[in-house]
C-alpha atoms as a PDB file:
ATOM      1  CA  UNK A   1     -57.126  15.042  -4.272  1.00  0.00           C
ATOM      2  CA  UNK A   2     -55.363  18.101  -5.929  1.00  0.00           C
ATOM      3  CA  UNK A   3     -51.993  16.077  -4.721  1.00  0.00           C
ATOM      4  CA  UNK A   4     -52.727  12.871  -6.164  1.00  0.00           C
ATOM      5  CA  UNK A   5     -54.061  14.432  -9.537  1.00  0.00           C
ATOM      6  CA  UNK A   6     -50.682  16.484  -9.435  1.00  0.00           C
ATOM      7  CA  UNK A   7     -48.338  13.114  -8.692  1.00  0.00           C
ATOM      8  CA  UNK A   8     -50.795  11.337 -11.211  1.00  0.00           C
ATOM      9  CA  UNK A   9     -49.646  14.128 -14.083  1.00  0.00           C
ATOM     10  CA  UNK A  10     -46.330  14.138 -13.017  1.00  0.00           C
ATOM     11  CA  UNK A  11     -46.178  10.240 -12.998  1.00  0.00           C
ATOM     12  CA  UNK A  12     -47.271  10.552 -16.662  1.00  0.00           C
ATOM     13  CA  UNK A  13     -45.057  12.907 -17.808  1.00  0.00           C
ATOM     14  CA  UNK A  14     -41.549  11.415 -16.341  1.00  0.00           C
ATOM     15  CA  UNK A  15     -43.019   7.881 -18.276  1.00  0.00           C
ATOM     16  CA  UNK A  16     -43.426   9.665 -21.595  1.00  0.00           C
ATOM     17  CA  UNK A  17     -39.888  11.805 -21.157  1.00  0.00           C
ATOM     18  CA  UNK A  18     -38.490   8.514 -20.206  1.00  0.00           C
ATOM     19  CA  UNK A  19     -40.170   5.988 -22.817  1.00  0.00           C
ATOM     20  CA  UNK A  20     -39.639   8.619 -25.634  1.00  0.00           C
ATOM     21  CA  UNK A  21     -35.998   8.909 -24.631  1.00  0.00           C
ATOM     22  CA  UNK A  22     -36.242   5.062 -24.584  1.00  0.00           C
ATOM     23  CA  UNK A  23     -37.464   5.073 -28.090  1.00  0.00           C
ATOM     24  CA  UNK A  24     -35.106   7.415 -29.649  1.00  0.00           C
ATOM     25  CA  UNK A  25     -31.650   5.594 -28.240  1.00  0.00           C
ATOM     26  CA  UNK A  26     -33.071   2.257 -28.957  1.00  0.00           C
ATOM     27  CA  UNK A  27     -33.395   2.947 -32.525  1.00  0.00           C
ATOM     28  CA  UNK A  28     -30.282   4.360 -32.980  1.00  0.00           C
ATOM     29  CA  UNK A  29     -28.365   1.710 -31.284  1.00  0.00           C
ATOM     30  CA  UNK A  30     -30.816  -0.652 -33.570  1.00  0.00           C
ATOM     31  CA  UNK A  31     -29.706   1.658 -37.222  1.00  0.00           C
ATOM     32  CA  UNK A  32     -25.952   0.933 -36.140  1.00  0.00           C
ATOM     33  CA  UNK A  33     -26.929  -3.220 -36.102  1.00  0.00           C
ATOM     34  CA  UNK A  34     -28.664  -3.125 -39.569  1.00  0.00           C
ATOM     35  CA  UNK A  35     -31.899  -3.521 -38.385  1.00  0.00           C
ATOM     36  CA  UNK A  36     -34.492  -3.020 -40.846  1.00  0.00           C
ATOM     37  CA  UNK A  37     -36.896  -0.293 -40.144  1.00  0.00           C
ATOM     38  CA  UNK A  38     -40.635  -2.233 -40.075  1.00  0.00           C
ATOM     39  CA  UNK A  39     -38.614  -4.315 -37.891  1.00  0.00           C
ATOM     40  CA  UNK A  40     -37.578  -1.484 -35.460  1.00  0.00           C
ATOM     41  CA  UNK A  41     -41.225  -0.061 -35.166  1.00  0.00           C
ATOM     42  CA  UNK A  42     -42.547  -3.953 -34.204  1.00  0.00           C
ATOM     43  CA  UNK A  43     -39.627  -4.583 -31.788  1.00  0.00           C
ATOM     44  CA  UNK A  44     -37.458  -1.818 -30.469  1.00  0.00           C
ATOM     45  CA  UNK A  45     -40.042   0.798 -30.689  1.00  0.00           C
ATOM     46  CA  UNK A  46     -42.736  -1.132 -29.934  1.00  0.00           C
ATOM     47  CA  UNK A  47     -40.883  -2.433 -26.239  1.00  0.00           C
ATOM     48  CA  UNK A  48     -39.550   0.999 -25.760  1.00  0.00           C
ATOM     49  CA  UNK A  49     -43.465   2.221 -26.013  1.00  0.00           C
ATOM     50  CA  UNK A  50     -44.524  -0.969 -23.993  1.00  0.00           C
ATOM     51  CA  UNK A  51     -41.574  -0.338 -21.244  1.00  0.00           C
ATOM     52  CA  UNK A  52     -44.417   1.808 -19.124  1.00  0.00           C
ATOM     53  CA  UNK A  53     -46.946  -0.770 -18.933  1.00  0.00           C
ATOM     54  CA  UNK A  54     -44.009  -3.127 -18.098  1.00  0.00           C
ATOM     55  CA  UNK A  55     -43.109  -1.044 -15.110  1.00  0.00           C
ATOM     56  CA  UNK A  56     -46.483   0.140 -14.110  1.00  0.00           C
ATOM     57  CA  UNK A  57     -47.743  -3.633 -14.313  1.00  0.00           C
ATOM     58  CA  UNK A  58     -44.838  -5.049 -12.388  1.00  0.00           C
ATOM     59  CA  UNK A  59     -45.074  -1.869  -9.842  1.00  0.00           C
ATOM     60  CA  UNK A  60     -48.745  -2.657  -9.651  1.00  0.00           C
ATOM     61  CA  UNK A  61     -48.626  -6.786  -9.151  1.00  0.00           C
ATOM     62  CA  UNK A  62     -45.758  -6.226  -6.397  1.00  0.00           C
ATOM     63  CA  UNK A  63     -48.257  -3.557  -4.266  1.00  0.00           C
ATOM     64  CA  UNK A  64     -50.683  -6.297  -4.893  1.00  0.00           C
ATOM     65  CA  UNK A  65     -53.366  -4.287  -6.618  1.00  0.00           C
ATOM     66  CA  UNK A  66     -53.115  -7.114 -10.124  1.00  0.00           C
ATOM     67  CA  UNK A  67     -56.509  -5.456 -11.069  1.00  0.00           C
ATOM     68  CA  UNK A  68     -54.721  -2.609 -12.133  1.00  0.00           C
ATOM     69  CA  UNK A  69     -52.019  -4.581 -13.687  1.00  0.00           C
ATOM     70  CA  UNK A  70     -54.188  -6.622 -16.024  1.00  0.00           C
ATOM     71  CA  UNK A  71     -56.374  -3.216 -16.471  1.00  0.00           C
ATOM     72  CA  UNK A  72     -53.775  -1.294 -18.042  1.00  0.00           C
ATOM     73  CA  UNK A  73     -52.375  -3.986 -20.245  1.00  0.00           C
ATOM     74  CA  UNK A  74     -56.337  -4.436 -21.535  1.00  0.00           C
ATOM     75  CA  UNK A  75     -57.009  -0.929 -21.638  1.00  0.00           C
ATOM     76  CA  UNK A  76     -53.591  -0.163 -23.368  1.00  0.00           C
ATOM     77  CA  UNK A  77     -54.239  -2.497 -26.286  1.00  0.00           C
ATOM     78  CA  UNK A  78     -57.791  -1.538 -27.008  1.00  0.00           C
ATOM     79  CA  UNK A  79     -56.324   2.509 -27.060  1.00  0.00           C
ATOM     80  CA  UNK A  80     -53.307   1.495 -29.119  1.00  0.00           C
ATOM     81  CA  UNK A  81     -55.922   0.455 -31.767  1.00  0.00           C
ATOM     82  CA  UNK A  82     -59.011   2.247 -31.070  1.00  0.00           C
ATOM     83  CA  UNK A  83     -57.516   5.941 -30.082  1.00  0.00           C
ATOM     84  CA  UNK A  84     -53.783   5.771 -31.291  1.00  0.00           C
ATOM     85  CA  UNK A  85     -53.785   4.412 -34.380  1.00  0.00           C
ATOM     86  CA  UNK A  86     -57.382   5.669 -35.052  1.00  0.00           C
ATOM     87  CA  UNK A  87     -56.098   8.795 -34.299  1.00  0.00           C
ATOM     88  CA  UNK A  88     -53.067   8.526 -36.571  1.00  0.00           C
ATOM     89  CA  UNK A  89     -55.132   7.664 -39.377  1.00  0.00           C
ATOM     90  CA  UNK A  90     -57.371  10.645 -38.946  1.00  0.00           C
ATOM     91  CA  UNK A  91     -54.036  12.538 -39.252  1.00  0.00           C
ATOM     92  CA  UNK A  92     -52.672  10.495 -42.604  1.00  0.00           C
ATOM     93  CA  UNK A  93     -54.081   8.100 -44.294  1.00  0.00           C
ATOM     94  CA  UNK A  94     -51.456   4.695 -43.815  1.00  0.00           C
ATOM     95  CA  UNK A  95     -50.553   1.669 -45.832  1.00  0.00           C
ATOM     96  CA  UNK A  96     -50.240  -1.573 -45.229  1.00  0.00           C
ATOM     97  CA  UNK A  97     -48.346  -4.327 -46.827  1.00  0.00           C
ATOM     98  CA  UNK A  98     -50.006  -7.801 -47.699  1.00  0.00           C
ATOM     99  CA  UNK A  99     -47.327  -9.696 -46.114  1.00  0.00           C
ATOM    100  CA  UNK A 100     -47.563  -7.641 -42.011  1.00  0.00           C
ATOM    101  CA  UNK A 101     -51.462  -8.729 -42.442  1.00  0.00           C
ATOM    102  CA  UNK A 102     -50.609 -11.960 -42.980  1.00  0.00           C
ATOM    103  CA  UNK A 103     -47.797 -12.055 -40.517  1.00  0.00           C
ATOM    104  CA  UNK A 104     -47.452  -9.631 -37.948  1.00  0.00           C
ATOM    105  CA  UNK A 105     -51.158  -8.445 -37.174  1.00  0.00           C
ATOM    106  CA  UNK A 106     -52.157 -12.366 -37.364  1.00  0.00           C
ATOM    107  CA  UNK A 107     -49.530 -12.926 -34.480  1.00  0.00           C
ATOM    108  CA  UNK A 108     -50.721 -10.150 -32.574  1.00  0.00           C
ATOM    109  CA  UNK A 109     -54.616 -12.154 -32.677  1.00  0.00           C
ATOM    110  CA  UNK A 110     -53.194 -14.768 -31.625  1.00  0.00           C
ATOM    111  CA  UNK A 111     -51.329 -13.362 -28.480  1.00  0.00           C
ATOM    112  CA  UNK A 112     -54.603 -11.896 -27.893  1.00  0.00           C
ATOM    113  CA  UNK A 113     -56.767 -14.840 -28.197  1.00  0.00           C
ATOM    114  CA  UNK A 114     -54.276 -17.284 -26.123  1.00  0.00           C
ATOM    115  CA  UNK A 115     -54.581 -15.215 -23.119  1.00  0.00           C
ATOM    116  CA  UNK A 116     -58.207 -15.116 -23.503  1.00  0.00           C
ATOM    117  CA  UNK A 117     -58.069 -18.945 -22.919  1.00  0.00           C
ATOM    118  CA  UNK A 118     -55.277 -18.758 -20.316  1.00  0.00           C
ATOM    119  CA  UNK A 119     -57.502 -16.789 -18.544  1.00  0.00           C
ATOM    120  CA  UNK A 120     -60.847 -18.797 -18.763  1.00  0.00           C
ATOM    121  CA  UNK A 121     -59.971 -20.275 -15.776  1.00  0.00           C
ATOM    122  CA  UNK A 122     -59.992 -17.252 -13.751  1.00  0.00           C
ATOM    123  CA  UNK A 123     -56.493 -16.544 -13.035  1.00  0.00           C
ATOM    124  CA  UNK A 124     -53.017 -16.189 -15.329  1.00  0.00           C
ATOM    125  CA  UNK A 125     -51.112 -18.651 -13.183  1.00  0.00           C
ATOM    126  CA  UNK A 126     -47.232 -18.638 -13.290  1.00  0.00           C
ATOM    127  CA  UNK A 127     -46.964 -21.345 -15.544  1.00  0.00           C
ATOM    128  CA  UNK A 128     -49.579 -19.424 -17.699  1.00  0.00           C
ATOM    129  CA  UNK A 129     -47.304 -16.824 -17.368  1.00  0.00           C
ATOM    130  CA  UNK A 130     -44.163 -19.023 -18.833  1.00  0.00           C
ATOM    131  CA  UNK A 131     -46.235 -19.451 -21.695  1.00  0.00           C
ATOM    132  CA  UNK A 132     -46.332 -16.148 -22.831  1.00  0.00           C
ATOM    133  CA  UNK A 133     -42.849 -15.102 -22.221  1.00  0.00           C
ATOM    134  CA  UNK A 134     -41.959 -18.464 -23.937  1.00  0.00           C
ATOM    135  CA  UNK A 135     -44.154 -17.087 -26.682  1.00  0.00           C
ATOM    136  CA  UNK A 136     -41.483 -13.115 -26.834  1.00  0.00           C
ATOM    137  CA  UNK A 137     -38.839 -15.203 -26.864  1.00  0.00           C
ATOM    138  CA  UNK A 138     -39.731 -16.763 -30.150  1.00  0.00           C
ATOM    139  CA  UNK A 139     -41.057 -13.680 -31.410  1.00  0.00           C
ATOM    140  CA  UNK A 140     -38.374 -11.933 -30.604  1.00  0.00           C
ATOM    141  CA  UNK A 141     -36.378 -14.589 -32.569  1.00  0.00           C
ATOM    142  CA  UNK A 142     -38.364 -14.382 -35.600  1.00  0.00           C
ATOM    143  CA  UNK A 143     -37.710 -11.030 -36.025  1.00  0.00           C
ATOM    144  CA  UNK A 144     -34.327 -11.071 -35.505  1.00  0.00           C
ATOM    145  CA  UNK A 145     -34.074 -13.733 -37.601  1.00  0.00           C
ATOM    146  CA  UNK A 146     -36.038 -11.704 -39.826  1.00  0.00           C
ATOM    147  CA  UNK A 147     -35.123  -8.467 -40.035  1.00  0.00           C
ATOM    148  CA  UNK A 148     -31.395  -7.976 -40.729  1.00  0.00           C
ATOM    149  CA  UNK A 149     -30.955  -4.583 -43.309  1.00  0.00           C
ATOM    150  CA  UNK A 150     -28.316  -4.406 -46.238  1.00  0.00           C
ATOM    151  CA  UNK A 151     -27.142  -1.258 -44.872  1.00  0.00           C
ATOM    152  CA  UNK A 152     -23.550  -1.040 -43.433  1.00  0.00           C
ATOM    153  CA  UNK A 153     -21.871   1.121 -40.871  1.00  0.00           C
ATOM    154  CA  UNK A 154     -18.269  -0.226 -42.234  1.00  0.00           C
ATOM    155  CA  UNK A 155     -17.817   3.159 -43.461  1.00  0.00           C
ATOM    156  CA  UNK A 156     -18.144   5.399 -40.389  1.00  0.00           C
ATOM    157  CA  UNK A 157     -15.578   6.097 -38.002  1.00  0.00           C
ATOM    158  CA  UNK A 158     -15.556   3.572 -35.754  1.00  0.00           C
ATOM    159  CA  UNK A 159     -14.794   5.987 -33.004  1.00  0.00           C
ATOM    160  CA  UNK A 160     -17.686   8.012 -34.000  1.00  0.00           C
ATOM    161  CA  UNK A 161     -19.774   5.299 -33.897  1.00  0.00           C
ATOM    162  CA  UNK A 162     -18.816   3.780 -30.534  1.00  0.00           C
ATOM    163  CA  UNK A 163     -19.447   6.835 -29.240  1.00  0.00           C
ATOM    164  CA  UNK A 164     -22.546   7.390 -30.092  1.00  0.00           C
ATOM    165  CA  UNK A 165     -23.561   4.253 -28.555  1.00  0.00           C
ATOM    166  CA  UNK A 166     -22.131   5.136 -25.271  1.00  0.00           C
ATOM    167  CA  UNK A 167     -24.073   8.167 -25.639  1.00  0.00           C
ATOM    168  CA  UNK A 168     -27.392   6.150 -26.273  1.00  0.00           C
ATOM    169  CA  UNK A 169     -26.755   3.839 -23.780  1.00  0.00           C
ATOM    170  CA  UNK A 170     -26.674   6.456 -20.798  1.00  0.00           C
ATOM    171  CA  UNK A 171     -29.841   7.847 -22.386  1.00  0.00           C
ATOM    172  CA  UNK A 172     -31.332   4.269 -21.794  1.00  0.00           C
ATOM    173  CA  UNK A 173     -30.470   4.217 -18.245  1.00  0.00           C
ATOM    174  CA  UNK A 174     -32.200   7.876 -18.221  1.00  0.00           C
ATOM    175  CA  UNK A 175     -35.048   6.568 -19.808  1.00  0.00           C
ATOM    176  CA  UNK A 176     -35.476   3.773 -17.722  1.00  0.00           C
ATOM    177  CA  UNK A 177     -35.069   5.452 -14.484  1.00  0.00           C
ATOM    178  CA  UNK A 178     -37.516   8.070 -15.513  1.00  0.00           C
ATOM    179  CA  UNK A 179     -39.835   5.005 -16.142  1.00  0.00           C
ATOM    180  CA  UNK A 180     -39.194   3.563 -12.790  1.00  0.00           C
ATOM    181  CA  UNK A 181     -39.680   6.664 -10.848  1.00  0.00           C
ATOM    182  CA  UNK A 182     -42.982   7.554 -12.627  1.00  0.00           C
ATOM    183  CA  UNK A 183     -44.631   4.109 -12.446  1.00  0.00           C
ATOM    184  CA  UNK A 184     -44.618   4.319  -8.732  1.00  0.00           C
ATOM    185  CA  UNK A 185     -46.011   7.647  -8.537  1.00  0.00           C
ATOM    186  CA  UNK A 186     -48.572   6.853 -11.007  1.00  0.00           C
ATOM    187  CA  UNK A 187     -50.158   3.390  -9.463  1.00  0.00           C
ATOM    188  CA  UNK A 188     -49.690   5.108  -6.223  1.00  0.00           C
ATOM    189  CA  UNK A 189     -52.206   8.386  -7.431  1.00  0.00           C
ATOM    190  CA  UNK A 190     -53.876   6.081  -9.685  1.00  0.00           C
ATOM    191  CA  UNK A 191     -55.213   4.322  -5.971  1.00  0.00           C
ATOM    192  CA  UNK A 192     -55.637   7.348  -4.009  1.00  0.00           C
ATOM    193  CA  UNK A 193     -58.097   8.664  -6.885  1.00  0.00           C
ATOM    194  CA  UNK A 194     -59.826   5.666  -7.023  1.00  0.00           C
ATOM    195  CA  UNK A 195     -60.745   5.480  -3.249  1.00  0.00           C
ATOM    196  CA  UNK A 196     -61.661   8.934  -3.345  1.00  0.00           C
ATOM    197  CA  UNK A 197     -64.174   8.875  -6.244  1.00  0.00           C
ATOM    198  CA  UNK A 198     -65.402   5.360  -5.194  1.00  0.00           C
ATOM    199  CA  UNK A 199     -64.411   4.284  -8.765  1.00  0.00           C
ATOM    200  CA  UNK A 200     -63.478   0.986  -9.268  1.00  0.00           C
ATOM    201  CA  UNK A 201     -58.999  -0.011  -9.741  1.00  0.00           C
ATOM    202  CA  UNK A 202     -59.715  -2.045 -12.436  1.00  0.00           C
ATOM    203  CA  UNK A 203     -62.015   1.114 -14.098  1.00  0.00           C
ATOM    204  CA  UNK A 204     -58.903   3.703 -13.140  1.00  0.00           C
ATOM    205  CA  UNK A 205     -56.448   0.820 -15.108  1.00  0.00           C
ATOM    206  CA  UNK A 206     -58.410   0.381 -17.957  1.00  0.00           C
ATOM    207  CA  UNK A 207     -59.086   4.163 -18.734  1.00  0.00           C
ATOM    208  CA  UNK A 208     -56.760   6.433 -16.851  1.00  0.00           C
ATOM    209  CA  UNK A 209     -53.734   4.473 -16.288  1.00  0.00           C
ATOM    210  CA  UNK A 210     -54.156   2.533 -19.945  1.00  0.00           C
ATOM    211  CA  UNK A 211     -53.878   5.964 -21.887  1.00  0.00           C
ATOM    212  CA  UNK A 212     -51.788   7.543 -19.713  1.00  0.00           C
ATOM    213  CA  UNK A 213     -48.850   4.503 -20.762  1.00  0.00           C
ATOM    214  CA  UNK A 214     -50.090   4.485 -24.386  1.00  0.00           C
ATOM    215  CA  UNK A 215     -48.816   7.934 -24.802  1.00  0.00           C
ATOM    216  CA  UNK A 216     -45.530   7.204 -25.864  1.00  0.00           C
ATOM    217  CA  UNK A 217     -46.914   4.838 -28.711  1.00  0.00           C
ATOM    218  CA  UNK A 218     -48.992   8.095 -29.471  1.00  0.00           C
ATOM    219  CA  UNK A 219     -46.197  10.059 -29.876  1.00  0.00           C
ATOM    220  CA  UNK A 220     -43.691   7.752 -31.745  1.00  0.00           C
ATOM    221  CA  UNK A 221     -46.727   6.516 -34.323  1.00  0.00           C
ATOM    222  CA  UNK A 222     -47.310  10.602 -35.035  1.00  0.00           C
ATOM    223  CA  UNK A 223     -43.451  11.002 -35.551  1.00  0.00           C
ATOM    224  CA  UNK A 224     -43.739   8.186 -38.006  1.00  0.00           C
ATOM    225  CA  UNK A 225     -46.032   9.609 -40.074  1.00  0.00           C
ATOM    226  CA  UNK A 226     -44.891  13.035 -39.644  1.00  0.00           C
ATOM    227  CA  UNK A 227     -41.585  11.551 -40.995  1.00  0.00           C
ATOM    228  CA  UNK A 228     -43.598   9.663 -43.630  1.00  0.00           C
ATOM    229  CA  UNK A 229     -42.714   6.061 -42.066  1.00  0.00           C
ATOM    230  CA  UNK A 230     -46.485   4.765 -41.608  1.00  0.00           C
ATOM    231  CA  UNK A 231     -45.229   1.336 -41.892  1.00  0.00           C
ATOM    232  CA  UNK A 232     -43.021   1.917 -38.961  1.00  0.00           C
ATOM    233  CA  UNK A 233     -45.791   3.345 -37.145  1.00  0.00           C
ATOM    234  CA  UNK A 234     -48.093   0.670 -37.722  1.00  0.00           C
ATOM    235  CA  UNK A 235     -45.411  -2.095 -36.660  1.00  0.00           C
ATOM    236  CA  UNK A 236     -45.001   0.009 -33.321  1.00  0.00           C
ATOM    237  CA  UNK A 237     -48.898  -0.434 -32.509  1.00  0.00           C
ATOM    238  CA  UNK A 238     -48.545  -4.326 -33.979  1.00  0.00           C
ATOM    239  CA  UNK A 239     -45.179  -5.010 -31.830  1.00  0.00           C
ATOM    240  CA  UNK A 240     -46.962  -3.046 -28.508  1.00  0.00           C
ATOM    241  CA  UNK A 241     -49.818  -5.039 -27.938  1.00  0.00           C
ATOM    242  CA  UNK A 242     -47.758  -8.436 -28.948  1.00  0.00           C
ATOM    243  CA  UNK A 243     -45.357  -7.370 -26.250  1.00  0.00           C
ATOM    244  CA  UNK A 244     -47.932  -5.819 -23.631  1.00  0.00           C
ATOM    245  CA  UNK A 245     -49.676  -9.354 -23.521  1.00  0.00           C
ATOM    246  CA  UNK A 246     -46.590 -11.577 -23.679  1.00  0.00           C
ATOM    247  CA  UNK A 247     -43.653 -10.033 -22.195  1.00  0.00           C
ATOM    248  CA  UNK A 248     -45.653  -7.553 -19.575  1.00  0.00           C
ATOM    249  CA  UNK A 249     -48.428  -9.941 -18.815  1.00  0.00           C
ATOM    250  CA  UNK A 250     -45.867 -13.016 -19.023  1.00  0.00           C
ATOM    251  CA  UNK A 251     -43.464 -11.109 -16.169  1.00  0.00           C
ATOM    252  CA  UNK A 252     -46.252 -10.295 -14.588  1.00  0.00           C
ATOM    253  CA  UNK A 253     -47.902 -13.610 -13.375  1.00  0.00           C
ATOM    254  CA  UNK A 254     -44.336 -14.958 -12.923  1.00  0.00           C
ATOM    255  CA  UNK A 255     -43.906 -12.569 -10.268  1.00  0.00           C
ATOM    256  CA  UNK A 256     -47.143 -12.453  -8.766  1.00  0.00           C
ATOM    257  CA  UNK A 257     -50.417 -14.993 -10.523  1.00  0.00           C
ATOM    258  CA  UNK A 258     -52.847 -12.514 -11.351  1.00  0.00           C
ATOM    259  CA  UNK A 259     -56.756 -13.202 -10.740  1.00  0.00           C
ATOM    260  CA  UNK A 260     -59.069 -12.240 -13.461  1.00  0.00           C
ATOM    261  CA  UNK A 261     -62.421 -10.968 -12.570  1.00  0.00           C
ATOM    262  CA  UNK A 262     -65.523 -13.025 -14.580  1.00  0.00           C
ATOM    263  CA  UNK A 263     -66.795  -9.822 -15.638  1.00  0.00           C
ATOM    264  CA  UNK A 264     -63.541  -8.978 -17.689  1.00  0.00           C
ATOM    265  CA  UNK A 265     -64.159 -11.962 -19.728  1.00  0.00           C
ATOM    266  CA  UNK A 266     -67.997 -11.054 -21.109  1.00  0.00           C
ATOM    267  CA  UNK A 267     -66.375  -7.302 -22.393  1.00  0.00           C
ATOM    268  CA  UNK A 268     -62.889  -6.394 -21.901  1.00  0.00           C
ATOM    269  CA  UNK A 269     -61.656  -9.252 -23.354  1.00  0.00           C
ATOM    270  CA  UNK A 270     -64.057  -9.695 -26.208  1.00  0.00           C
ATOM    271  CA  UNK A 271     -63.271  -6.045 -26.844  1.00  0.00           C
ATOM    272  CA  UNK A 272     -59.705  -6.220 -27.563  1.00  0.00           C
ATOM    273  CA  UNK A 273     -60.265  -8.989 -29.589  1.00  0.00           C
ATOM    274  CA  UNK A 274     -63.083  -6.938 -31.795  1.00  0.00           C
ATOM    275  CA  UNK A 275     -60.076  -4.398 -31.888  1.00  0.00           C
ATOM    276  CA  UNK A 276     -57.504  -6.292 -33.011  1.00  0.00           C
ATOM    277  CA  UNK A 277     -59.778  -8.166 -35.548  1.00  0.00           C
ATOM    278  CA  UNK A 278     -60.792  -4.726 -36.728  1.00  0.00           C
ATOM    279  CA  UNK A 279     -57.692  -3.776 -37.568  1.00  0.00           C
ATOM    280  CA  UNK A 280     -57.229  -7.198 -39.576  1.00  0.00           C
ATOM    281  CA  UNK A 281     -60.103  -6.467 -41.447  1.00  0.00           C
ATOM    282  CA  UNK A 282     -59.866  -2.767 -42.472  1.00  0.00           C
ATOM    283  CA  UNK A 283     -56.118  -3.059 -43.543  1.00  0.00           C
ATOM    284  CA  UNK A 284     -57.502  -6.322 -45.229  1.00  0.00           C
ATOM    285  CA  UNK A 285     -60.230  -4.957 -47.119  1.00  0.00           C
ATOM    286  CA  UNK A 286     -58.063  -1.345 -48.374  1.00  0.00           C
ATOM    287  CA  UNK A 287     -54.584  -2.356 -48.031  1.00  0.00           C
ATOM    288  CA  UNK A 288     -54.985   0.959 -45.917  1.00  0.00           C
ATOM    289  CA  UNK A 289     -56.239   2.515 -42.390  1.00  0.00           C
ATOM    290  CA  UNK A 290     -58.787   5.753 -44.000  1.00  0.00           C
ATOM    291  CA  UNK A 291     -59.914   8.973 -41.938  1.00  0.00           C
ATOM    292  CA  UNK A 292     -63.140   7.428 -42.217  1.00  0.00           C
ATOM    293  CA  UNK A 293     -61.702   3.817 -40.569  1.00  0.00           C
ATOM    294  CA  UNK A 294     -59.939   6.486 -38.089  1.00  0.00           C
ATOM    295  CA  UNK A 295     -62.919   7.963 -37.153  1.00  0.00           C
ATOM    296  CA  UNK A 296     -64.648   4.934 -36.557  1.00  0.00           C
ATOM    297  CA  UNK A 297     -61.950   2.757 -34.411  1.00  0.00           C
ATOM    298  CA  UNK A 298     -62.390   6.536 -31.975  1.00  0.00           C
ATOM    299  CA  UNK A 299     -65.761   6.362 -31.770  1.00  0.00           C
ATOM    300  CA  UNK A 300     -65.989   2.063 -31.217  1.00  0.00           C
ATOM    301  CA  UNK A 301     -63.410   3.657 -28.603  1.00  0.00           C
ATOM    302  CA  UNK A 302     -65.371   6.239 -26.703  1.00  0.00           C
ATOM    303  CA  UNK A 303     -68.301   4.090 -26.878  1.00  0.00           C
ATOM    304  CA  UNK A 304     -66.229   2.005 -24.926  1.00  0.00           C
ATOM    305  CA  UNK A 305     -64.978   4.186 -22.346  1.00  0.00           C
ATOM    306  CA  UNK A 306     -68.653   5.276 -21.770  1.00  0.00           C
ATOM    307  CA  UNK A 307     -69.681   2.473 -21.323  1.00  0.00           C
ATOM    308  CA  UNK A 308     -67.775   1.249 -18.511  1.00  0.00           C
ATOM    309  CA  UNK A 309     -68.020   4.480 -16.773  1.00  0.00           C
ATOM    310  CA  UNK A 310     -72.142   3.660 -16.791  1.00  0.00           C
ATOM    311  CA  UNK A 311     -71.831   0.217 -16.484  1.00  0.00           C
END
């Protein structure tokens, strides 16, 4: 037990090295392509933040042990909202323009409501699965499409430049091999520590392996607001869960269908829809996320948590 807990921790903490290295190269190969940066928090921040579940999930669905896949992709987008951005608010208060509400957060419901109906018939079948990575394609393309900056590197030294994008590069490959190596170790704990407490996979996906892979969105939504870039932390949390659901969930059922239990579908999934609309509603009704809406999306998410521990 002491082992696995040990792996488990280290499994963690060679995702977040590797997803926050991730993170950091990805934006600054993204600043030297004019990207704009609301549209770096929603796309290359929010898939270098969603690269663990991607490589947990995958890891996961090629062991065979789905429930853990699909756990960790609903757990992770109930504790982006509920615990990280919840949290985040606590910290600062953050705004929220008109136009992401209308936009950004509205395509993020309705990511999460199509795979509630994909997966009404209990399983997210392959062709399921080419619907939703049809679905990040075209996101993808809107914000490209979308998001080009004013800014120009024409006056830089071009050598400078290209070598700084070498440089990020190699930390990419880092990053990802970090992420590689620490997804196995941590579905392979995540398992053993199951068995041994007699605790459910899909209960060890949803809690321990969900906020164990939202910790880099954690960490690059408090640098945001540390930085005073809320909106950038907000489109990381947005462009997360649109990406957990389409691209990881997508790859996922290509690889291997995934089977969704009927008791997922009368909670977990009504839950991350009560999240996401949530966070419709309070940055609809302020034009802001409060400490006070903070403290509530924690305490909807312990509740939670509780809950399925006693359920």
């Amino acid at each position: 037990m002491l082992n696995d807990s040990l792996i488990f921790m280290a499994g963690i903490t060679a995702l977040t090295f590797g997803a926050n290295m991730l993170v950091t190269h990805s934006s600054r190969i993204a600043t030297h392509f004019n990207i704009k940066p609301f549209i770096i928090g929603i796309t290359i921040i929010a898939f270098g933040t969603s690269a663990p579940e991607l490589v947990v999930s995958l890891s996961a669905a090629i062991k065979g042990t789905n429930s853990i896949a699909l756990g960790n992709i609903i757990g992770s987008n109930i504790a982006n909202i509920g615990f990280i951005l919840g949290a985040s608010a606590l910290m600062s208060p953050m705004l929220v323009e008109a136009s992401v509400l209308k936009r950004e957060v509205m395509i993020m419901i309705g990511a999460t409501l199509l795979l509630y109906l994909l997966s009404l018939d209990g399983i997210i079948s392959r062709l399921d699965g080419i619907i939703l990575f049809t679905g990040i394609v075209a996101f993808t393309y809107y914000c490209i499409k979308n998001g080009s900056s004013s800014t120009s590197d024409d006056d830089l030294d071009k050598k400078a430049v290209d070598d700084k994008i070498v440089f990020s590069s190699t930390m990419l490959i880092v990053g990802l091999t970090l992420l590689i190596i620490g997804a196995h170790y941590m579905v392979q704990s995540a398992v053993s520590i199951a068995e041994s407490f007699g605790v459910s996979k899909m209960f060890i996906g949803l809690t321990m392996v969900a906020i164990g892979t939202s910790l880099p969105e954690f960490a690059a939504t408090t640098a945001a607001i540390i930085q005073k870039k809320g909106d950038m932390g907000i489109g990381n949390v947005v462009g997360s869960n649109i990406f957990n659901i389409l691209l990881v969930l997508g790859a996922v059922s290509i690889v291997n269908p995934i089977p969704v239990d009927v008791d997922l579908l009368y909670l977990e999934y009504p839950m991350m829809v009560v999240f996401s609309l949530l966070l419709f509603l309070f940055g609809y009704t302020e034009k802001k996320y409060s400490r006070r809406e903070g403290a509530f999306l924690i305490l909807c998410y312990c509740a939670f948590i509780l809950f399925l521990y006693y359920k």
